[in-house]
N, C-alpha and C. Protein backbone atom coordinates (compact mmCIF):
# COMPACT_ATOMS: atom_id res chain seq x y z
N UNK A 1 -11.35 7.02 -5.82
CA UNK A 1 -10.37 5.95 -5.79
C UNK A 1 -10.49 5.12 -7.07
N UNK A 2 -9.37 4.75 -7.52
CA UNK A 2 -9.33 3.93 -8.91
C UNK A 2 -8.79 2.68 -8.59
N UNK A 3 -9.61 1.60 -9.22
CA UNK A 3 -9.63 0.12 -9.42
C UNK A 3 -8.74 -0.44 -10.30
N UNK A 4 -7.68 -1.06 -10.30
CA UNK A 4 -6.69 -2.46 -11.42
C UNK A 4 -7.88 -2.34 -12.70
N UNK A 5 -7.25 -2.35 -13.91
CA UNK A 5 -8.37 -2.72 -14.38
C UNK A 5 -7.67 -2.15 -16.08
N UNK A 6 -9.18 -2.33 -17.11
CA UNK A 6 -8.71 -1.82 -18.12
C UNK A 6 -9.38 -0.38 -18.62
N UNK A 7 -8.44 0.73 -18.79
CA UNK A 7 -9.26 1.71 -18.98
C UNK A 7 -9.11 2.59 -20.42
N UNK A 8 -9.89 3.14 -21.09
CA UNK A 8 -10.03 3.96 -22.67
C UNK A 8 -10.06 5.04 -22.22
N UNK A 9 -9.99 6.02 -23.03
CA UNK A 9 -9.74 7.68 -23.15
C UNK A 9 -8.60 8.27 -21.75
N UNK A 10 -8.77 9.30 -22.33
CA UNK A 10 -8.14 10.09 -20.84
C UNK A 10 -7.87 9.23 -19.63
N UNK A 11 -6.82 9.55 -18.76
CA UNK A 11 -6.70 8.95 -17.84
C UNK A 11 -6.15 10.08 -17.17
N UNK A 12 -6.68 10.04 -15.94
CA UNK A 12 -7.66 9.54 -14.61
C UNK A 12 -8.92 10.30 -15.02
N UNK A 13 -9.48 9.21 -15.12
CA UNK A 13 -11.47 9.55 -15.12
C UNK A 13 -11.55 10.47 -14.24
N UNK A 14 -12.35 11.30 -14.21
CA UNK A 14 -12.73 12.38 -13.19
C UNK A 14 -11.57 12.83 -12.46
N UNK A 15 -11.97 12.89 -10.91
CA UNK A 15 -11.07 13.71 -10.10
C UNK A 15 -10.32 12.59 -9.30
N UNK A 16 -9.96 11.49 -9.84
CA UNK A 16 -9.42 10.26 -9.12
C UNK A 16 -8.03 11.04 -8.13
N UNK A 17 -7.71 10.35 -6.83
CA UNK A 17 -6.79 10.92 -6.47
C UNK A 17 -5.76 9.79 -6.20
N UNK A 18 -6.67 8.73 -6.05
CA UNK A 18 -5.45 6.97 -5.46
C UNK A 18 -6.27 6.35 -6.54
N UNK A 19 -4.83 5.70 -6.27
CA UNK A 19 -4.92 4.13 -7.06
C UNK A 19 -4.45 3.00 -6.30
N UNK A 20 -5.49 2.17 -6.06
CA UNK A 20 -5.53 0.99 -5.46
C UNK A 20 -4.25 0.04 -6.00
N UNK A 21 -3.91 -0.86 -5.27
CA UNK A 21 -2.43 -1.70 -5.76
C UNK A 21 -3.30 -2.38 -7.20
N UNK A 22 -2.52 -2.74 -7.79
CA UNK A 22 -2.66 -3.68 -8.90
C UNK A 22 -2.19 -3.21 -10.23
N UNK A 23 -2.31 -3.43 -11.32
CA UNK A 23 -2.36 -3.66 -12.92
C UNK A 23 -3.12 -2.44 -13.70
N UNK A 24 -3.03 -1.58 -14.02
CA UNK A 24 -3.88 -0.30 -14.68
C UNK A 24 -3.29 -0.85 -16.04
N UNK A 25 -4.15 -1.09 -17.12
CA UNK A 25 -3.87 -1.08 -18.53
C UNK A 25 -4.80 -0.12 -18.82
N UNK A 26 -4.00 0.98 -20.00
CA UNK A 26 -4.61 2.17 -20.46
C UNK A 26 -4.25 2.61 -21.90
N UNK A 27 -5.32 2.56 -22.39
CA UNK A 27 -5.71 2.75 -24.09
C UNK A 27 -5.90 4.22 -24.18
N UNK A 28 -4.90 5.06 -23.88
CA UNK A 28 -5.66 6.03 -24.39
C UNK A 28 -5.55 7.00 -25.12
N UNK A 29 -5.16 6.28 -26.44
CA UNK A 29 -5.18 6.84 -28.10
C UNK A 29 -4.27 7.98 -27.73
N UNK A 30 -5.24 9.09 -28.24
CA UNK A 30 -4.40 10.54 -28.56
C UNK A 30 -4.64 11.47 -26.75
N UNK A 31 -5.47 10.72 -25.91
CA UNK A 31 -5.74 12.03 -24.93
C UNK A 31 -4.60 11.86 -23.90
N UNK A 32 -4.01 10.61 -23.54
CA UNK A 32 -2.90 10.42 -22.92
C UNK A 32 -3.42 10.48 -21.57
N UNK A 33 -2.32 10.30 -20.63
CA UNK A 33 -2.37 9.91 -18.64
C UNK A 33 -1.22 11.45 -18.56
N UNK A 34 -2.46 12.50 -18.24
CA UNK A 34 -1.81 13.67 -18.09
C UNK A 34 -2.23 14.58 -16.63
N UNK A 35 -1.40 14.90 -16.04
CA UNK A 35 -1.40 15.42 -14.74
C UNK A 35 -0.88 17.07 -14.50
N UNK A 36 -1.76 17.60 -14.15
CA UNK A 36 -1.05 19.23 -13.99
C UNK A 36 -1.68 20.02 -12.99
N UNK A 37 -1.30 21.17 -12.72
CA UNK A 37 -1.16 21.84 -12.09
C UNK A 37 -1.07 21.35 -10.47
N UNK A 38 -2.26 21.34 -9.49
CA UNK A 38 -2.70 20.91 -8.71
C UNK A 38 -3.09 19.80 -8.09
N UNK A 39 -3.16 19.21 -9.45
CA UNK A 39 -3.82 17.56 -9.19
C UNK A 39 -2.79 16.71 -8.76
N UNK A 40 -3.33 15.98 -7.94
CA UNK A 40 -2.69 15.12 -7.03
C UNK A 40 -2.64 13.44 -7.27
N UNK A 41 -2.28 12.68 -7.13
CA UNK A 41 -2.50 11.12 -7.52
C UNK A 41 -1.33 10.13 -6.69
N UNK A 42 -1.81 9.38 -5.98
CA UNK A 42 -0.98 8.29 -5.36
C UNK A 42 -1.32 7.23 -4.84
N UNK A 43 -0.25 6.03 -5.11
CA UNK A 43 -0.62 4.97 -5.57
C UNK A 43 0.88 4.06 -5.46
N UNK A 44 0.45 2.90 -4.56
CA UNK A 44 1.93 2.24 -4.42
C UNK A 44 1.55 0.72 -4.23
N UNK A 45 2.13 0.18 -4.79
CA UNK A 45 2.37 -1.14 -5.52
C UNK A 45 1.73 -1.47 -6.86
N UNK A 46 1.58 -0.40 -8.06
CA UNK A 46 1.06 -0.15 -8.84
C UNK A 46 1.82 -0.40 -10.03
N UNK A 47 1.47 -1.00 -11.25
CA UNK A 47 1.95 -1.36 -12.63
C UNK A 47 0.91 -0.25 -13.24
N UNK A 48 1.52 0.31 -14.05
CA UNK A 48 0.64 1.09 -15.26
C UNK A 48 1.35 0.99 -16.64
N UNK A 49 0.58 -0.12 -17.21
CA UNK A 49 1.02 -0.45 -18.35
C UNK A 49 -0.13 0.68 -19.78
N UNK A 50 1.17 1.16 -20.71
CA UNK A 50 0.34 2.14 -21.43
C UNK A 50 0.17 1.35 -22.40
N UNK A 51 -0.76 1.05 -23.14
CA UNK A 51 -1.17 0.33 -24.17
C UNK A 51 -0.71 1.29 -25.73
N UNK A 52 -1.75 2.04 -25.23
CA UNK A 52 -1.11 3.74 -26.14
C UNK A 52 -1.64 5.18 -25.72
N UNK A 53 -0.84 6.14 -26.03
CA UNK A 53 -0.93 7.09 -25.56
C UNK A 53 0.15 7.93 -25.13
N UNK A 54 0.82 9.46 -24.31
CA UNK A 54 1.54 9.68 -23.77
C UNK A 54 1.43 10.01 -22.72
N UNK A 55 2.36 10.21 -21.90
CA UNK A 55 2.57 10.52 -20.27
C UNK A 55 2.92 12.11 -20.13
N UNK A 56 1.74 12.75 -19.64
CA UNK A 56 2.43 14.15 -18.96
C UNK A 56 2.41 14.80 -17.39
N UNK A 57 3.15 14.45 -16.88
CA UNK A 57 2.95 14.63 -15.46
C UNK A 57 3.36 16.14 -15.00
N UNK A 58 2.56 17.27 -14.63
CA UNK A 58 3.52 18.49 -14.67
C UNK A 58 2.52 19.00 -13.19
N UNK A 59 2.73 18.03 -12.55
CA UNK A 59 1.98 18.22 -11.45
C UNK A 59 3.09 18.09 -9.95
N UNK A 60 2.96 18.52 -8.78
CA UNK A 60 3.77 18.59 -8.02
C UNK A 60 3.32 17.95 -6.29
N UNK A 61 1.96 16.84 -7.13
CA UNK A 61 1.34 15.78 -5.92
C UNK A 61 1.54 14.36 -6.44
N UNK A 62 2.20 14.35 -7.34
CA UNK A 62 2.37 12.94 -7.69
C UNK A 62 3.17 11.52 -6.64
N UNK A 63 2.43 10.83 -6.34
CA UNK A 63 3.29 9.74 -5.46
C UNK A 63 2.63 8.38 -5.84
N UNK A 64 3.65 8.07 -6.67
CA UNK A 64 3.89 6.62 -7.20
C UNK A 64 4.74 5.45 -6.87
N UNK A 65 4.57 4.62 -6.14
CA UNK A 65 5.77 3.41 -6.36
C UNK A 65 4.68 1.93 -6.79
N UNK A 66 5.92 1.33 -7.72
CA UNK A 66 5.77 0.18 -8.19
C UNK A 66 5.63 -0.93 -7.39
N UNK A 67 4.82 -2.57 -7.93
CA UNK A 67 4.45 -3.84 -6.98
C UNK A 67 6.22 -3.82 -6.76
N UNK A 68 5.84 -4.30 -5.39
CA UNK A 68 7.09 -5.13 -4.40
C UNK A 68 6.65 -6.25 -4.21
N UNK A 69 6.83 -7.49 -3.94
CA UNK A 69 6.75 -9.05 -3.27
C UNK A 69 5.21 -9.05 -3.75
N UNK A 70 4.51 -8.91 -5.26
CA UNK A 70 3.29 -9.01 -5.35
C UNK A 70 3.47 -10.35 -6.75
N UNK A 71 4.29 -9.84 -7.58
CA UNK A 71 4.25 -10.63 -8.76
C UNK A 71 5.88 -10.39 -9.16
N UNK A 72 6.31 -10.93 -8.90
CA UNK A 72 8.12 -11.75 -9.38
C UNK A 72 8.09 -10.99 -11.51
N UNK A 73 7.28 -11.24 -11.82
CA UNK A 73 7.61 -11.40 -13.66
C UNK A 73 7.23 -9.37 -13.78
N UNK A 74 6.96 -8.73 -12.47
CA UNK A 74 6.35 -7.68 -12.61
C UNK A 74 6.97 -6.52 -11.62
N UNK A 75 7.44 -6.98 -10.66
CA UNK A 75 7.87 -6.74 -9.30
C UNK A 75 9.10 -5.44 -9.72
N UNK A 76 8.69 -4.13 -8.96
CA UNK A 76 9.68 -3.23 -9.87
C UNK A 76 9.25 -2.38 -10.53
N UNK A 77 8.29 -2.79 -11.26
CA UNK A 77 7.70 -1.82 -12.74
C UNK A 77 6.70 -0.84 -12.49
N UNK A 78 7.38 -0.10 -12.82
CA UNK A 78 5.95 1.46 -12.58
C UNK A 78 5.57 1.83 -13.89
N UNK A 79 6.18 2.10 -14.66
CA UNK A 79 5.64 2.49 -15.81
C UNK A 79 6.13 1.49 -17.02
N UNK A 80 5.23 0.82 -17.85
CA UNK A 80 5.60 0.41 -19.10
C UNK A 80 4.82 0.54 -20.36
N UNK A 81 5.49 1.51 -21.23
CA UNK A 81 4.79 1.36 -22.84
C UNK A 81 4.80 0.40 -23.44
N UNK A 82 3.56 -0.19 -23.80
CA UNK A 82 3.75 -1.16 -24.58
C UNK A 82 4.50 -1.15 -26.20
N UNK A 83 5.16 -2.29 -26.60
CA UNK A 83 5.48 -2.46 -27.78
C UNK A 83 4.74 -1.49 -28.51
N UNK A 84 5.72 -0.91 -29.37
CA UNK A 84 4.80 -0.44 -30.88
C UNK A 84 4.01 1.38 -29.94
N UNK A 85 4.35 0.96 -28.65
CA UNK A 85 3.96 2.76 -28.31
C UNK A 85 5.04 3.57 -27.74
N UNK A 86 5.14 4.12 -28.90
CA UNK A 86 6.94 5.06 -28.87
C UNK A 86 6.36 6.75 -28.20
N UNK A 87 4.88 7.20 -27.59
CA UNK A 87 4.97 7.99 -27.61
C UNK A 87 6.17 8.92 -26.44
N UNK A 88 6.05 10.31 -26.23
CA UNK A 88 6.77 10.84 -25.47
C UNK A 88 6.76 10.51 -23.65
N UNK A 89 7.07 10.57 -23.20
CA UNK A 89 7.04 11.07 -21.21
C UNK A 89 7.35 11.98 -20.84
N UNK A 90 6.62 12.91 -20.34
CA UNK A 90 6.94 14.01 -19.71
C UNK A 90 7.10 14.25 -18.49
N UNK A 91 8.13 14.25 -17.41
CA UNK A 91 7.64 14.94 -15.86
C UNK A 91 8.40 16.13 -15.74
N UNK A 92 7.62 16.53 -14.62
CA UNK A 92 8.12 17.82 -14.52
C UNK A 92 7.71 17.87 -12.91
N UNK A 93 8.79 18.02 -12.11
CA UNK A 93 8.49 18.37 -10.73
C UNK A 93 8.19 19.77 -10.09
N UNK A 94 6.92 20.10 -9.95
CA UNK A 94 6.42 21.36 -9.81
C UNK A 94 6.63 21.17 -7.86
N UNK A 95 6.83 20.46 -7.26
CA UNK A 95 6.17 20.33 -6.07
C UNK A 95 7.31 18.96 -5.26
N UNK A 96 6.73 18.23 -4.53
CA UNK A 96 7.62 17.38 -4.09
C UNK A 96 6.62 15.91 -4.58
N UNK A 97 7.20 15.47 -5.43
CA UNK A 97 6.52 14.20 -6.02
C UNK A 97 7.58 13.37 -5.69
N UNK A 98 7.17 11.95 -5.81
CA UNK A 98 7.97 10.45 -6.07
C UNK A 98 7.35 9.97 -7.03
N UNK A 99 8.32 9.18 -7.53
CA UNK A 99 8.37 8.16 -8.21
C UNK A 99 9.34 6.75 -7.68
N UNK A 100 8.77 5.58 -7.47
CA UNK A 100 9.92 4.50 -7.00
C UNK A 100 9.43 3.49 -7.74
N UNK A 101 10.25 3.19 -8.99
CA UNK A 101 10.03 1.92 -9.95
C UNK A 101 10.48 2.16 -11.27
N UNK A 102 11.10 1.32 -11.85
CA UNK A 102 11.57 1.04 -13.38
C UNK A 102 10.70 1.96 -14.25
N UNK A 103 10.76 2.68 -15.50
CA UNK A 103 10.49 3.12 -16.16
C UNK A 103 10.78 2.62 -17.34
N UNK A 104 10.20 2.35 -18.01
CA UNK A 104 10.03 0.63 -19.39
C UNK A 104 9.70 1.60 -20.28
N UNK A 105 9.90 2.39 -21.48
CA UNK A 105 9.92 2.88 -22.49
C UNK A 105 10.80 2.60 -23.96
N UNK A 106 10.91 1.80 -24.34
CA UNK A 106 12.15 1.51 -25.09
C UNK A 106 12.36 2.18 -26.60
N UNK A 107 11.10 2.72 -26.89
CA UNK A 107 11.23 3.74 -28.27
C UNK A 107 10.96 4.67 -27.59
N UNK A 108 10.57 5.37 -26.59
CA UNK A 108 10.27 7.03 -26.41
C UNK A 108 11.24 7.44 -25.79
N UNK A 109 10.89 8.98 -26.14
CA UNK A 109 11.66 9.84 -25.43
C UNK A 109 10.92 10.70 -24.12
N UNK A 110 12.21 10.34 -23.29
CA UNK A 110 11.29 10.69 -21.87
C UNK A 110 12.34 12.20 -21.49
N UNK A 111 11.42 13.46 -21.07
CA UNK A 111 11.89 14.60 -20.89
C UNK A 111 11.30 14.88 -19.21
N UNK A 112 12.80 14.64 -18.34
CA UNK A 112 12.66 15.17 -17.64
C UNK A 112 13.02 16.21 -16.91
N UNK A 113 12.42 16.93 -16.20
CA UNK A 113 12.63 18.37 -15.45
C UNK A 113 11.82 18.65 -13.58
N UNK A 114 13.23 19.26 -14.08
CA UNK A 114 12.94 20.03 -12.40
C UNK A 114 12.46 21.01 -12.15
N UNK A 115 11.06 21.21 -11.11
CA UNK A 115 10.34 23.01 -11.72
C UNK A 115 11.01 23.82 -11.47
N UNK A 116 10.32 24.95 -10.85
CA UNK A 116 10.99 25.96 -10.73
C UNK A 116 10.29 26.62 -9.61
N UNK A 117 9.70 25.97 -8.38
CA UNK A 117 9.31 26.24 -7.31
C UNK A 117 10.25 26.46 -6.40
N UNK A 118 10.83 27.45 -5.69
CA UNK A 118 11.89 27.54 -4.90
C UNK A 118 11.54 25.88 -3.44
N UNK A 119 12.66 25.58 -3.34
CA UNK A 119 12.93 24.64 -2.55
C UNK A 119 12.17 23.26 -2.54
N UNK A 120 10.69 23.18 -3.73
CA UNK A 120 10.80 21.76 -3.85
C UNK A 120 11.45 21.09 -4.70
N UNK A 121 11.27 19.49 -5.20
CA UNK A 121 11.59 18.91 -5.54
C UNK A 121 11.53 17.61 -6.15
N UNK A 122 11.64 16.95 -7.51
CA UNK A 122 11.18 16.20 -7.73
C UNK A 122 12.19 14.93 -7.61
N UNK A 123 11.27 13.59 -6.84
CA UNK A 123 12.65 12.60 -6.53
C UNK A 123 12.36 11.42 -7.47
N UNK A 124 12.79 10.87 -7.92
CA UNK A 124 13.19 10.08 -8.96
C UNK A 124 13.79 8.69 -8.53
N UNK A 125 13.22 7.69 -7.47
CA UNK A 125 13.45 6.55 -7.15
C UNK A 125 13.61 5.42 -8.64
N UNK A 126 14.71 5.79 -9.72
CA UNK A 126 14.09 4.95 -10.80
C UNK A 126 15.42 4.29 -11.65
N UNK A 127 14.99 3.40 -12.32
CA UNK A 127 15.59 3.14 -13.63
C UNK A 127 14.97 3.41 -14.61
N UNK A 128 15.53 4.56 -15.56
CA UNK A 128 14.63 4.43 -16.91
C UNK A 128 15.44 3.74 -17.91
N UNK A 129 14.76 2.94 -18.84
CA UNK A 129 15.12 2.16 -20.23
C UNK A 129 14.04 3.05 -21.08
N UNK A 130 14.86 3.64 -21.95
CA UNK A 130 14.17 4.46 -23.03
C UNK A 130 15.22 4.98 -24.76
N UNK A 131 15.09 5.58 -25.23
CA UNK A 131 15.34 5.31 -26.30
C UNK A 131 16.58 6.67 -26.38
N UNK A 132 15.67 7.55 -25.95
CA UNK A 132 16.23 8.97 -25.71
C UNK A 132 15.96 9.68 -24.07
N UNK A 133 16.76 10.23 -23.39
CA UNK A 133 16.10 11.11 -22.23
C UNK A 133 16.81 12.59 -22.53
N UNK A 134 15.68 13.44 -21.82
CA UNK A 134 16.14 14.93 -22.35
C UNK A 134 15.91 15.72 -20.76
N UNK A 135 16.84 16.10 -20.65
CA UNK A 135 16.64 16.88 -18.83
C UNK A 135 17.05 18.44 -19.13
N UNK A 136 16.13 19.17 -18.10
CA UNK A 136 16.19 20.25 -18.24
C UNK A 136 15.40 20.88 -16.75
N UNK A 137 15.26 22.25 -16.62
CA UNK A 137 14.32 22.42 -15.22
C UNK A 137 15.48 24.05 -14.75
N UNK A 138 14.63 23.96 -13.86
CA UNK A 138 15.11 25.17 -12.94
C UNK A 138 15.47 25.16 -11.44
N UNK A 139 15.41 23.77 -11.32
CA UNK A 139 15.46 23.11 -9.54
C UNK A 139 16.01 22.21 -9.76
N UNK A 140 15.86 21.60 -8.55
CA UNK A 140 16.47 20.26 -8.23
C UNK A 140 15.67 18.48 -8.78
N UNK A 141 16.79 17.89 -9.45
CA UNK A 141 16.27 16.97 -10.06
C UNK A 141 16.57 15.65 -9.36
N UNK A 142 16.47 14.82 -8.82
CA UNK A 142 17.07 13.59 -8.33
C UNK A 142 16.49 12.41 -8.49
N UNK A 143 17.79 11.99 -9.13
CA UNK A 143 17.60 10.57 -9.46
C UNK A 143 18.47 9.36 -8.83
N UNK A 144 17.52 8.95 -7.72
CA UNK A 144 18.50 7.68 -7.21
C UNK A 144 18.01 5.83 -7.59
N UNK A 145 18.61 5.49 -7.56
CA UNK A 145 18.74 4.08 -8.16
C UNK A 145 19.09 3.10 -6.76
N UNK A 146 18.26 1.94 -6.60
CA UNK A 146 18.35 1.10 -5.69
C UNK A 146 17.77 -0.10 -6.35
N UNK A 147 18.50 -1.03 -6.60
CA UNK A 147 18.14 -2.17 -7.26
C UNK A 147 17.36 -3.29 -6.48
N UNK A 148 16.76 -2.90 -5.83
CA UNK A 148 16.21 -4.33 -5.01
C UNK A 148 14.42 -2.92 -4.97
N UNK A 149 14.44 -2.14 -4.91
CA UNK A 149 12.90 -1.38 -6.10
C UNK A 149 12.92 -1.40 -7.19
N UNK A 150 14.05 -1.82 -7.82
CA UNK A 150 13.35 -1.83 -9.88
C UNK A 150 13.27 -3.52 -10.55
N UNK A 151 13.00 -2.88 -11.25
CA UNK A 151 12.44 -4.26 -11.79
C UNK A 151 13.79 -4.93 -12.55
N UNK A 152 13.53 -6.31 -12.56
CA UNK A 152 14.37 -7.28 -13.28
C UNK A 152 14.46 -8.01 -14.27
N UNK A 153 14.67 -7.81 -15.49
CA UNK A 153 13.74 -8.86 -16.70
C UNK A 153 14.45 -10.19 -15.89
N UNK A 154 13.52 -11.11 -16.59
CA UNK A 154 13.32 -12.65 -16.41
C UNK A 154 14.47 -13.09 -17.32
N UNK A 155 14.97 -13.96 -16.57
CA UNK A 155 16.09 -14.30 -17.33
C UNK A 155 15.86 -15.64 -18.30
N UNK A 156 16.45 -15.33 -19.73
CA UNK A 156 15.58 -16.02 -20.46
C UNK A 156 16.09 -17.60 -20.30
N UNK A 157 15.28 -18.82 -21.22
CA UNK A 157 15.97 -19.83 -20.74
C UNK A 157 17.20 -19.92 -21.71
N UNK A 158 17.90 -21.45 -21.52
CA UNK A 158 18.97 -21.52 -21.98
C UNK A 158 18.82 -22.86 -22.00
N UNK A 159 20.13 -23.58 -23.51
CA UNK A 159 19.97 -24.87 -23.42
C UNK A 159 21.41 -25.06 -23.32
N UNK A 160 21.74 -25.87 -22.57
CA UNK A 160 22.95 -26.21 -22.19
C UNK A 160 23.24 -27.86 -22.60
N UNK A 161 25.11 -28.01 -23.20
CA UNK A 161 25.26 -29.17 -23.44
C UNK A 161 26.14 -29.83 -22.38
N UNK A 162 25.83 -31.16 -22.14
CA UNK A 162 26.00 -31.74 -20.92
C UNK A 162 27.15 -33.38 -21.34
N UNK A 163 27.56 -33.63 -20.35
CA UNK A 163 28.21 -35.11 -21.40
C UNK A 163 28.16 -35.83 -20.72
């Protein structure tokens, strides 16, 4: 089980399979938050903010959703690259995964796909903001959108004239 927290290199340390609710900040240079074959990971009310690094998910146990009624300035967000980290996103639904939360990328390019496992499927509870998206696959891809799970930027202030 994995702890909120701040983490370097590779991500998921060992054979992690959950992630506890909270805040994951992850540094991790060139080895990236990469998921495949078999490996499994899930985790709901979760922020994973990438500091740097890329995303490869080509795994078909993935179950992710983002904080709900935890933090208002955050509430929504499953994945966000930080400023200044343009790297790629990869998923790929080998299996029957979720995802439910905003996808915050605003320089990368996020490539997604549908495997090629007869009859599963990868579901896509999301909004992505990204720069580029590239879809492709051999199955079924779905992407549904429900605005009261994604996130909301803060609306900025304003000065108003009055008489």
């Amino acid at each position: 089980t994995l702890n909120p927290g701040n983490y370097s290199g590779a991500f998921p340390p060992g054979n992690q399979t959950i992630m506890n609710p909270g805040i994951y900040c992850i540094d991790a240079g060139n080895q990236g938050f990469s998921l495949s074959g078999g490996q499994t990971l899930t985790g709901s009310n979760v922020l994973i903010y990438m500091k740097s690094g890329n995303i490869s998910w080509t795994s078909g146990g993935i179950r992710l959703s983002a904080m709900q009624g935890v933090n208002d300035e955050y509430d929504g967000l499953l994945l966000y690259l930080a400023p200044g980290n343009c790297r790629d996103i990869s998923i790929t639904g080998n299996g029957t995964s979720r995802y439910v939360g905003t996808i915050l990328a605003p320089c990368s390019l996020i490539k997604l796909a549908g495997g090629s496992s007869t009859g599963n499927q990868n579901i896509l509870e999301n909004q992505i903001i990204s720069d580029r998206i590239q879809l492709s696959g051999s199955n079924t891809l779905n992407i549904n959108y429900n605005a009261q799970q994604q996130w909301q930027p803060p609306i900025p202030p304003a000065i108003q004239l009055t008489q």
